[in-house]
Protein backbone atom coordinates (compact mmCIF):
# COMPACT_ATOMS: atom_id res chain seq x y z
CA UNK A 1 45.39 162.16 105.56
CA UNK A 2 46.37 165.83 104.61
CA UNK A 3 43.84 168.45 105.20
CA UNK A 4 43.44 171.42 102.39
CA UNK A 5 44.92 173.77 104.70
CA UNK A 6 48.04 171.75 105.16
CA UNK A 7 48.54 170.92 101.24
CA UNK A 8 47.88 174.85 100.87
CA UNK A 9 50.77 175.19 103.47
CA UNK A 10 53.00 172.74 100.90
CA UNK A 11 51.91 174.57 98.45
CA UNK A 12 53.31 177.75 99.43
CA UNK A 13 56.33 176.23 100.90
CA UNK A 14 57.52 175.10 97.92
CA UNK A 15 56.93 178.18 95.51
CA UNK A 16 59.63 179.62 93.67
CA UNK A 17 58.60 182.93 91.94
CA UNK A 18 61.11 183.69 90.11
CA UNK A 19 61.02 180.81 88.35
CA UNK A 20 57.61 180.85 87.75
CA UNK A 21 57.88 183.81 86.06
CA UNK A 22 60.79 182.93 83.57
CA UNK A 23 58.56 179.74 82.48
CA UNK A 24 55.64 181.83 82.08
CA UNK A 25 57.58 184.19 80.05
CA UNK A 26 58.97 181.19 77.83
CA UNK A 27 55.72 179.86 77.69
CA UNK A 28 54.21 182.97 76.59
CA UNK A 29 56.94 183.50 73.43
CA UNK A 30 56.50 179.54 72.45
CA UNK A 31 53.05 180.57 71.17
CA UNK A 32 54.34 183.98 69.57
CA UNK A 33 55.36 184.41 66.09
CA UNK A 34 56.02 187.87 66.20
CA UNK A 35 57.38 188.59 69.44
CA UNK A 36 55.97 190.37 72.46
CA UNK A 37 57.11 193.47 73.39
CA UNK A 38 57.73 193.86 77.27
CA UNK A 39 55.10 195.97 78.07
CA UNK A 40 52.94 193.36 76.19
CA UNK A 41 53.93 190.78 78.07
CA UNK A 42 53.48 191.87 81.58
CA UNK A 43 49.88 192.77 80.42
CA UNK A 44 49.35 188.97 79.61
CA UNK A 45 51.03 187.57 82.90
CA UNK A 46 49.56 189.89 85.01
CA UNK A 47 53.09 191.44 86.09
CA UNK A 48 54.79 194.42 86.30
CA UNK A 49 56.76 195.68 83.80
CA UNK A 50 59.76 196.08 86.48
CA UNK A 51 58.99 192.13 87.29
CA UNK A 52 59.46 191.41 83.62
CA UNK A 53 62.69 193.86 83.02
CA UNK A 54 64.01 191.88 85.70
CA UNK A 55 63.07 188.38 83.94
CA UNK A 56 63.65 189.36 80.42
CA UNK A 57 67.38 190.40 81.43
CA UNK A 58 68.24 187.01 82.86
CA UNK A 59 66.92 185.36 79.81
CA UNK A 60 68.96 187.39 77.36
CA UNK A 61 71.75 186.79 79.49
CA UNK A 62 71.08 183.30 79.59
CA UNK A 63 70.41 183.07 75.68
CA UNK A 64 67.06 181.96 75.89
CA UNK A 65 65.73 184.98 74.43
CA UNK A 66 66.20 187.73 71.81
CA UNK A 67 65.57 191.44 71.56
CA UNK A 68 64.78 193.08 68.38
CA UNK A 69 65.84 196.45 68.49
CA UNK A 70 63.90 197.89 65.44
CA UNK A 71 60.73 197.04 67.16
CA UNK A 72 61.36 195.89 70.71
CA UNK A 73 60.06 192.83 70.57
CA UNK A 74 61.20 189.55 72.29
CA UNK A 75 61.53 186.50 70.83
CA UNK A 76 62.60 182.91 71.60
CA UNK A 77 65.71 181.81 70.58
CA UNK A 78 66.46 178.53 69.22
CA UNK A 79 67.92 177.22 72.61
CA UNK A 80 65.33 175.83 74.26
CA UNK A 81 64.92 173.58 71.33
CA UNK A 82 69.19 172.46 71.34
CA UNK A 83 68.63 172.16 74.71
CA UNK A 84 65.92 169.37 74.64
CA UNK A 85 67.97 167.50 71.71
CA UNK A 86 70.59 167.30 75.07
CA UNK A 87 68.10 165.15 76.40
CA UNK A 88 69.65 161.35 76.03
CA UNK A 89 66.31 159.51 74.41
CA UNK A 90 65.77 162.63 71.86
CA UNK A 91 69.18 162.65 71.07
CA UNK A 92 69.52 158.43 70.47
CA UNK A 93 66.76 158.60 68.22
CA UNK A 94 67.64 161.49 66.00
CA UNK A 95 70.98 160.05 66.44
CA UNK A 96 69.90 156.75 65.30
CA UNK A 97 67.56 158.29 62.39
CA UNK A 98 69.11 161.38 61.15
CA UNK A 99 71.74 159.34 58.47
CA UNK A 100 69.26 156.59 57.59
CA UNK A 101 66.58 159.10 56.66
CA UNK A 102 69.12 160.75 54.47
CA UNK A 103 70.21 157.57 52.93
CA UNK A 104 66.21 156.78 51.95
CA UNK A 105 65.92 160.77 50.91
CA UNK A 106 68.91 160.67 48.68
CA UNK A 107 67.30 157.22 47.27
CA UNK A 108 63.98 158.11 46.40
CA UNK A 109 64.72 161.96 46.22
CA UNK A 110 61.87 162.69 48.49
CA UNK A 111 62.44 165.09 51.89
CA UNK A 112 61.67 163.47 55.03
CA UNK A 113 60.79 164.81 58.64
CA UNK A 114 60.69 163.37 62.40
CA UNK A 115 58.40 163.87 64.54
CA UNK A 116 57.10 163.43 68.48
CA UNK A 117 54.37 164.42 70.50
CA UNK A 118 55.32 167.47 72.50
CA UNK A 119 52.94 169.26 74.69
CA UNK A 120 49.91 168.31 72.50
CA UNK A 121 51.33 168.89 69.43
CA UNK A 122 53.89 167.24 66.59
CA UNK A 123 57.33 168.83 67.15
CA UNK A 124 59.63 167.91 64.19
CA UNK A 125 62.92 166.64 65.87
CA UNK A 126 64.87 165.96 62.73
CA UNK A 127 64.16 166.90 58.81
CA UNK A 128 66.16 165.98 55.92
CA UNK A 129 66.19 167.37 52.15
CA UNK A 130 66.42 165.37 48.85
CA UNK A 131 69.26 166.01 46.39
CA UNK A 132 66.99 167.89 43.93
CA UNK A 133 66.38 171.42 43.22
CA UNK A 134 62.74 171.53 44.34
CA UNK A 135 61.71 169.97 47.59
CA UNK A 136 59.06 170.46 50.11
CA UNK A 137 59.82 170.22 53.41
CA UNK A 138 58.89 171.18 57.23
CA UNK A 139 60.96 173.39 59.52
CA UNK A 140 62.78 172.00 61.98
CA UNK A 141 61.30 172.55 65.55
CA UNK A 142 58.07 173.15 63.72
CA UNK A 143 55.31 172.66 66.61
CA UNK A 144 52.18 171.27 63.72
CA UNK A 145 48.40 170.18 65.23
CA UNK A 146 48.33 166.83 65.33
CA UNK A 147 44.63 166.89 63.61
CA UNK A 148 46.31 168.35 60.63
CA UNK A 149 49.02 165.76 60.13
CA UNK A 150 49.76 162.05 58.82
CA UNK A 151 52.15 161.98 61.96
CA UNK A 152 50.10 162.69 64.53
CA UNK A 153 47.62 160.00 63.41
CA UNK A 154 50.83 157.67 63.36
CA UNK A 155 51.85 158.89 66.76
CA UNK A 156 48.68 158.41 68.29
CA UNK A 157 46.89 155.24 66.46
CA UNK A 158 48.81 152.65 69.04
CA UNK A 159 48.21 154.59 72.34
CA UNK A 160 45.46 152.57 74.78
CA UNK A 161 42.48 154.43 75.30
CA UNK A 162 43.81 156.51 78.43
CA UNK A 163 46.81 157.79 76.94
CA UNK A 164 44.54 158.56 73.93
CA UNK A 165 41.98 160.76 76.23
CA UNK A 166 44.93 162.15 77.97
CA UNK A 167 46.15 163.64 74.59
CA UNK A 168 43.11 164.93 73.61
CA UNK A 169 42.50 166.46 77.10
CA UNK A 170 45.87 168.22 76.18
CA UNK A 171 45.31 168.94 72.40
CA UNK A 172 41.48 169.80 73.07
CA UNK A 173 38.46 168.99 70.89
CA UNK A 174 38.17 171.79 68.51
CA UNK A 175 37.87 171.88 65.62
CA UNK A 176 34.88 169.39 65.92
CA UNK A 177 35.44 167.84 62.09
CA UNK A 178 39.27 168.02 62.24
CA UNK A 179 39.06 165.91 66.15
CA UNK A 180 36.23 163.37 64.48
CA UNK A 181 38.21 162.55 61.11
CA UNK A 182 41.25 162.16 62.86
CA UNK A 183 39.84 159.76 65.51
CA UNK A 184 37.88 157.37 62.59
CA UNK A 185 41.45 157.49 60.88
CA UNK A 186 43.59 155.82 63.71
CA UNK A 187 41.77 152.02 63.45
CA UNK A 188 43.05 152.08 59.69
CA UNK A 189 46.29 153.37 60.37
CA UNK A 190 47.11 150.86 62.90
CA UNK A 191 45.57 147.96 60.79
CA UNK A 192 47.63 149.06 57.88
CA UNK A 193 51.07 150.07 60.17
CA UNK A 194 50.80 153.29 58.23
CA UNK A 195 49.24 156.52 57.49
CA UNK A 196 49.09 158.04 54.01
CA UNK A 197 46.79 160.59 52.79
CA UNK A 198 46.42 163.83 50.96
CA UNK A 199 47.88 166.87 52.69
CA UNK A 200 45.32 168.90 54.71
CA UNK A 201 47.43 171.90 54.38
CA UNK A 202 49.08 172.01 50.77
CA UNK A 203 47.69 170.76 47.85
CA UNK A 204 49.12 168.27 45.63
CA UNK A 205 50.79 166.43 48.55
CA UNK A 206 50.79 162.97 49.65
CA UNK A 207 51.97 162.28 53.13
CA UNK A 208 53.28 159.30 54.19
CA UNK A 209 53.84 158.68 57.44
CA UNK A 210 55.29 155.33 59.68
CA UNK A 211 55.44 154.91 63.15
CA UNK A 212 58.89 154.52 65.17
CA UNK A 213 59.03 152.33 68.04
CA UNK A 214 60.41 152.22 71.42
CA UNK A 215 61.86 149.26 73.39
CA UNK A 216 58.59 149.25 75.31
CA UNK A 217 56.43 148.57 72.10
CA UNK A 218 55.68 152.24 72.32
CA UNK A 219 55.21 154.53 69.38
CA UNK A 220 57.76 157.08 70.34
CA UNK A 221 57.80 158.60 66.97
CA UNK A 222 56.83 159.02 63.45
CA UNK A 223 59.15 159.50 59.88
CA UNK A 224 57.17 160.91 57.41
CA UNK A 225 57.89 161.98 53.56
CA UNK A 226 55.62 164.85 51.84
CA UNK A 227 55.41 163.36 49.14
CA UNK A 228 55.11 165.30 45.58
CA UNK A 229 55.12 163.61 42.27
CA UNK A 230 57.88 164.58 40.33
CA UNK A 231 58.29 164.78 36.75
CA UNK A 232 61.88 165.30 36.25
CA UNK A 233 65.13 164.33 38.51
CA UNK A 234 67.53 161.86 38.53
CA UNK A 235 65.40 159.79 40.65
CA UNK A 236 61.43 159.28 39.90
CA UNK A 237 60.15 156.90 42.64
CA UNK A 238 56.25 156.62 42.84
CA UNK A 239 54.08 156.60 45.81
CA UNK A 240 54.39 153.13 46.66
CA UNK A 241 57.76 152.72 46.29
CA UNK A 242 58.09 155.70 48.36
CA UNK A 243 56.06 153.58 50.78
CA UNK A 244 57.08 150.91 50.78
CA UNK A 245 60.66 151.71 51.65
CA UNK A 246 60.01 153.95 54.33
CA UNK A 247 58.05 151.11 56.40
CA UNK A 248 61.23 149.27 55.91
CA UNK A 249 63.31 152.06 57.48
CA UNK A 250 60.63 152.23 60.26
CA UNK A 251 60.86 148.79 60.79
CA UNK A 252 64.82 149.16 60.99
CA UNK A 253 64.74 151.92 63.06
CA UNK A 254 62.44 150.61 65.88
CA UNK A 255 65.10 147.54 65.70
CA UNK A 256 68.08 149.58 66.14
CA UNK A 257 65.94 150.82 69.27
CA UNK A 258 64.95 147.94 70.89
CA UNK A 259 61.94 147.58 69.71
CA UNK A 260 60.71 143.95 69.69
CA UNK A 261 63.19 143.30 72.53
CA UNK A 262 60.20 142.18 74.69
């Protein structure tokens, strides 16, 4: 049985500080909009700004991160993100989903997006745009609360009740109304096999939202379509129609994955 002193000792032994403080860095301008400048950002880590010249340099070099020369300010580039889509189960599924979420947006001439759970959050993976004119859609890499969206009550409505209280451990609590609707809403969305509800952050919108699933029987992600009701276009499909076929493509795509394998 280890003693505190010895894990201490494998603590230590095992540090790398330099690396440390690139992820802290990174993990610092995931959160940032706007950039941190580098004095700014050895104020938050607790580091000199020497320590951070030294970090920052690397990065750039390394393409991970951006300077803005009219106002100094780093910011994240977009590699992190290509880099994770490098990752062979990300890149299957988008893989897998990417043309047959076209095919259903050029059908029903609705955009649709794809989401997963990343670090506490819904992380869009993959988002596709309707032939119209007018379309509403979500960025791509977008990082969304899952309180706020149809997908993360699809993503999380099948976990078991400890991978459920480890997400919330993760996403926190708070806000206190936004935490309690979204956990009455997951006993409905699994009974249905769907979510679909008004927007909670634009009006007019109708998200629906089905769950993608693993080989495991795991809900390893969630297609959803904004849905807006249009009144011109060559194609006019309502709600349910909208609905209807995207469970289908759900259902297809969990196939194509395994799912039901077991």
């Amino acid at each position: 049985m280890s003693t505190n002193t010895e894990d201490q000792t494998d603590d230590e032994k095992y540090r790398a500080p330099a690396l440390s403080k690139g992820l802290d860095i990174l993990e610092l301008l995931a959160s940032e909009a706007d950039g941190r400048t580098q004095v700014d950002i050895a104020k938050q880590l607790g580091r000199t700004t020497s320590e951070i010249f030294r970090m920052l340099m690397v990065l750039r070099q390394r393409g991970y991160v951006e300077l803005n020369d009219e106002d100094d300010r780093y910011h994240l580039t977009t590699k992190m993100f290509e880099v994770a889509h490098r990752h062979p189960p990300i890149r299957r599924l988008t893989s897998i989903a990417g043309d047959a979420m076209q095919r259903l947006a050029d059908q029903v001439n609705q955009s649709m997006h794809l989401g997963i759970i990343h670090s506490g959050r819904v992380l869009v993976i993959a988002q596709v745009d309707c032939p119209d004119n007018n379309i509403t859609a979500v960025r791509l890499g977008a990082h969304i609360p899952i309180f706020d969206t149809a997908s993360g009550r699809v993503l999380a409505a099948w976990k078991d009740p400890g991978a459920l209280e480890a997400l919330f451990t993760e996403t926190g609590r708070e806000p206190v109304e936004k935490y309690e609707s979204f956990v009455r809403d997951l006993p409905a969305v699994r009974e249905k096999g769907y979510c679909e509800s008004p927007s909670l952050t634009i009006a007019g919108v109708q998200n629906i939202s089905v769950p993608v699933f693993d080989f495991s029987g795991k809900v390893t992600a969630a297609i959803t379509i904004p849905f807006i009701h249009r009144l011109t276009g060559t194609t006019i499909a309502t709600a349910d129609e909208c609905r209807d076929k995207l469970v289908a493509l759900g259902a297809d795509i969990s196939r194509r994955l395994g799912a039901g394998a077991r």
